[in-house]
Protein backbone atom coordinates (compact mmCIF):
# COMPACT_ATOMS: atom_id res chain seq x y z
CA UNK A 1 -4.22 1.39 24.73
CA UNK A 2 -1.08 2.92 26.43
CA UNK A 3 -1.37 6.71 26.40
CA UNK A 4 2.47 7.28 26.31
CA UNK A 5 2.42 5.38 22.82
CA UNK A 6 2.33 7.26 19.33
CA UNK A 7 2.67 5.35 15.81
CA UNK A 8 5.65 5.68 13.86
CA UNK A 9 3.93 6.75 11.06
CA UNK A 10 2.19 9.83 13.17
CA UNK A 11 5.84 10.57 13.77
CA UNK A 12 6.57 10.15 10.30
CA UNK A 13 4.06 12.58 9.19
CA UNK A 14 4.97 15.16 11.84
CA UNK A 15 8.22 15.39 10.65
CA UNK A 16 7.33 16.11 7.17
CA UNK A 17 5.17 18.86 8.31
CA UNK A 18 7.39 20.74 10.58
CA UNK A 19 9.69 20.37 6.93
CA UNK A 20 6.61 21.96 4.89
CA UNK A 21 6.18 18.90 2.90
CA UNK A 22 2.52 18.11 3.60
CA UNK A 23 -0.45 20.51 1.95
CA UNK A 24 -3.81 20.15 3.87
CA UNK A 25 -6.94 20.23 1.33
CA UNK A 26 -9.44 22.85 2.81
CA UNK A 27 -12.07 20.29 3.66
CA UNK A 28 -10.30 19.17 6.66
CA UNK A 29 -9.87 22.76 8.07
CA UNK A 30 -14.03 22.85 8.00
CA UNK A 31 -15.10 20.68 10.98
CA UNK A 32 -13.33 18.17 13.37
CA UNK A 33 -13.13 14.25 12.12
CA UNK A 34 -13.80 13.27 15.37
CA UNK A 35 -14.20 14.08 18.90
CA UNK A 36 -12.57 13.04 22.66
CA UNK A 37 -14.68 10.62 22.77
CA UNK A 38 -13.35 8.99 19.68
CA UNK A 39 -10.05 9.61 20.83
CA UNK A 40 -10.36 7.82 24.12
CA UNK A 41 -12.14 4.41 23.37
CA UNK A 42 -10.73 4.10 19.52
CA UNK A 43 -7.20 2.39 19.02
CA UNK A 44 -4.69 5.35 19.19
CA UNK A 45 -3.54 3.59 14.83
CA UNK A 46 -6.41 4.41 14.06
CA UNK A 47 -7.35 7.89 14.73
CA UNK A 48 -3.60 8.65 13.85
CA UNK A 49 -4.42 6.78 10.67
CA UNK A 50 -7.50 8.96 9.91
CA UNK A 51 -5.55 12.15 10.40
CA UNK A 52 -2.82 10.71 7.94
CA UNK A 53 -5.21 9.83 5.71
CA UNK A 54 -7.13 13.20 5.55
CA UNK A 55 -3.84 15.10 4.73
CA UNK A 56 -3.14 12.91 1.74
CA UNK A 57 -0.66 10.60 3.48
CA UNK A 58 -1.65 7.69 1.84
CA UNK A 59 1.19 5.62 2.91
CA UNK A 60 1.65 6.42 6.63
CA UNK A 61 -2.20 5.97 6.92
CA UNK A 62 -1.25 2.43 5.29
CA UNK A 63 1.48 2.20 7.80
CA UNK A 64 -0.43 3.41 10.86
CA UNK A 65 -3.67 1.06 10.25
CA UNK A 66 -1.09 -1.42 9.56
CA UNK A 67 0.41 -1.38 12.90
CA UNK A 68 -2.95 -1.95 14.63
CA UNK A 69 -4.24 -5.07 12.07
CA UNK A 70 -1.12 -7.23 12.84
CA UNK A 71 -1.73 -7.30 16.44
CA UNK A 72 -4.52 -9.18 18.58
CA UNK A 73 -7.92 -7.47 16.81
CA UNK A 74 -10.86 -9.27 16.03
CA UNK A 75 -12.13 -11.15 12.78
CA UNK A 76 -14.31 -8.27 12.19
CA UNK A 77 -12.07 -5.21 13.13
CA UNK A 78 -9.10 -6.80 10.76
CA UNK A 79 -11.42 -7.15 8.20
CA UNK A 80 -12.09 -3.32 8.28
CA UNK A 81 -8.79 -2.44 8.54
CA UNK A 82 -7.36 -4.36 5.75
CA UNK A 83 -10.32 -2.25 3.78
CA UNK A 84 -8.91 0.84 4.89
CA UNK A 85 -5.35 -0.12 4.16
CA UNK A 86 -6.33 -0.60 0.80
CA UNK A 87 -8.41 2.35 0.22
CA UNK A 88 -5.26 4.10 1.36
CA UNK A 89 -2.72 2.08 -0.99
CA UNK A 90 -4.78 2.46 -3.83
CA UNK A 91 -4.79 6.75 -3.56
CA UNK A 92 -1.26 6.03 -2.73
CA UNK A 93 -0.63 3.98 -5.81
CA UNK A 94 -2.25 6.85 -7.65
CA UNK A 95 0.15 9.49 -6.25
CA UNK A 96 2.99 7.20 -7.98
CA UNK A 97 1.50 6.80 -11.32
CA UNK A 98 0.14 3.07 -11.31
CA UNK A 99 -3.36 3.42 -11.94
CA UNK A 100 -3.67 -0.64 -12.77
CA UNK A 101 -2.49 -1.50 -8.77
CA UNK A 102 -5.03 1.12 -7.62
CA UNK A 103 -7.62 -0.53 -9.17
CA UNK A 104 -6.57 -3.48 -7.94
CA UNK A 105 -6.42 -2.14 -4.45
CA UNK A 106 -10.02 -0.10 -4.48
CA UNK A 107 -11.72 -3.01 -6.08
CA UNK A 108 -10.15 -5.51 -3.08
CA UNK A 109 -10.95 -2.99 -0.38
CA UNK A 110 -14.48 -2.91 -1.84
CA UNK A 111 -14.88 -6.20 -1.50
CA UNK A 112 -14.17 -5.99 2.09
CA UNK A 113 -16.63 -3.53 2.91
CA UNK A 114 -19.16 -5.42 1.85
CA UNK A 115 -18.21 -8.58 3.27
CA UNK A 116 -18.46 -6.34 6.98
CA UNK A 117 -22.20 -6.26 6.43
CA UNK A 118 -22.95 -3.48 8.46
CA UNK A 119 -23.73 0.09 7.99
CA UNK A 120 -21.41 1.13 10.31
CA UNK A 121 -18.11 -0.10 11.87
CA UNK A 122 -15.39 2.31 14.74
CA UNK A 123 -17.74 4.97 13.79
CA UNK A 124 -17.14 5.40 10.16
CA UNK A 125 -20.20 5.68 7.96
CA UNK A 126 -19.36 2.79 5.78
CA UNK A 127 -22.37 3.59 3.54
CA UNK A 128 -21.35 7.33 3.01
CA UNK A 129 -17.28 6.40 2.75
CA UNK A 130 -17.82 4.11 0.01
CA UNK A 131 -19.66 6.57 -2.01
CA UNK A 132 -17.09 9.34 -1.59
CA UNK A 133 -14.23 6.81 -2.52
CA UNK A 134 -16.69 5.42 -5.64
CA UNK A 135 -16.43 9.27 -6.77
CA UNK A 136 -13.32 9.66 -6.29
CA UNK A 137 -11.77 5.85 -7.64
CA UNK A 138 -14.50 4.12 -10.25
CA UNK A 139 -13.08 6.14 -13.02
CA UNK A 140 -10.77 3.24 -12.84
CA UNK A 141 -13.21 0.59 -13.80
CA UNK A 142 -13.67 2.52 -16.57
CA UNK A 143 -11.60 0.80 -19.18
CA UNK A 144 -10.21 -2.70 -19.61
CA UNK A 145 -6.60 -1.25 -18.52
CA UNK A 146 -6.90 2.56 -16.56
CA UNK A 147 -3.34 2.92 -18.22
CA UNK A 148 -5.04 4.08 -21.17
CA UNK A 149 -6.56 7.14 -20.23
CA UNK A 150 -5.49 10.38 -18.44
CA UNK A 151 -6.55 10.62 -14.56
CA UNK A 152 -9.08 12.95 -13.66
CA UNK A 153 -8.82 15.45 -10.75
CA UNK A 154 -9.97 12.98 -7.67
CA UNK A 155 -11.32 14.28 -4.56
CA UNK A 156 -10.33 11.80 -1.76
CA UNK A 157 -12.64 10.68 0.59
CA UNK A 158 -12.38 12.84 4.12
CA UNK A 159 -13.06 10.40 6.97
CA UNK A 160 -15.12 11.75 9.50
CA UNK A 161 -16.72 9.97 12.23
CA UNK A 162 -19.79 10.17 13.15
CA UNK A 163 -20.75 11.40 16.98
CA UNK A 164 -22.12 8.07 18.34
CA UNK A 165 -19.27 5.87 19.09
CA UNK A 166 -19.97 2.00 17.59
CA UNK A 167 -19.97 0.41 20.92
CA UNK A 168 -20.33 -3.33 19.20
CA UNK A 169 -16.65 -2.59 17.15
């Protein structure tokens, strides 16, 4: 990981801050998402993707995680990070009124998660993100087509890692 490097989507998002165009939901003011640790032996995408993701930028966290699963990862680590894409897409998909791709999405990146197998993977409590993005996305499953009924107020998942870094990933 070069230290001089910085996603374009992290740039992205800064932008539209210093322009006032990003809120920040009062869960992520509460306690770090991660520590130094974190930051030095996880891939620079994706702790920039976490932060994107925790302010409700759906689609630079898409972009971000994006960057890091074309490139030379692992079976297991692309796996995971086409999960989190889609988690992402489908809250993004949301924010642009198409409730039927979001389904689409949260049911794929579902999938993935559980093909992983493990409990945890780059320090993300699988286990506990699932369940926050079930209450926040099976609404969806609801009903043949999620068209037909009005969206609830959804509470988006707020990825935190846990302390222990996931030496194996």
């Amino acid at each position: 990981m070069r230290a001089d490097f910085v996603p374009q989507a992290a740039i992205r998002f800064t932008d539209r801050l210093a322009a006032g165009r990003t809120s920040v939901r009062m869960s992520e003011m509460s306690a770090p998402h991660y520590t130094d640790e974190h930051i030095l032996n996880y891939p620079v995408e994706y702790i920039a993707g976490i932060d994107l993701y925790n302010a409700g930028e759906f689609h630079a966290a898409h972009d971000a995680w994006e960057e890091r699963w074309m490139g030379p990862v692992g079976p297991d680590e692309k796996l995971f990070l086409q999960a989190m894409i889609q988690s992402a897409v489908a809250f993004h998909h949301l924010q642009i009124g198409r409730p039927g791709a979001a389904r689409q999405m949260y049911l794929a990146a579902k999938e993935k998660f559980g093909r992983l197998g493990c409990k945890i993977f780059m320090s993300l409590d699988l286990e506990d993100y699932q369940a926050q993005l079930d209450r926040a996305l099976s609404w969806l499953t609801s009903v043949p087509d999620p068209r037909e009924i009005e969206q609830p107020q959804i509470e988006p998942p707020v990825i935190t890692l846990i302390a222990e870094l996931d030496e194996q990933n």
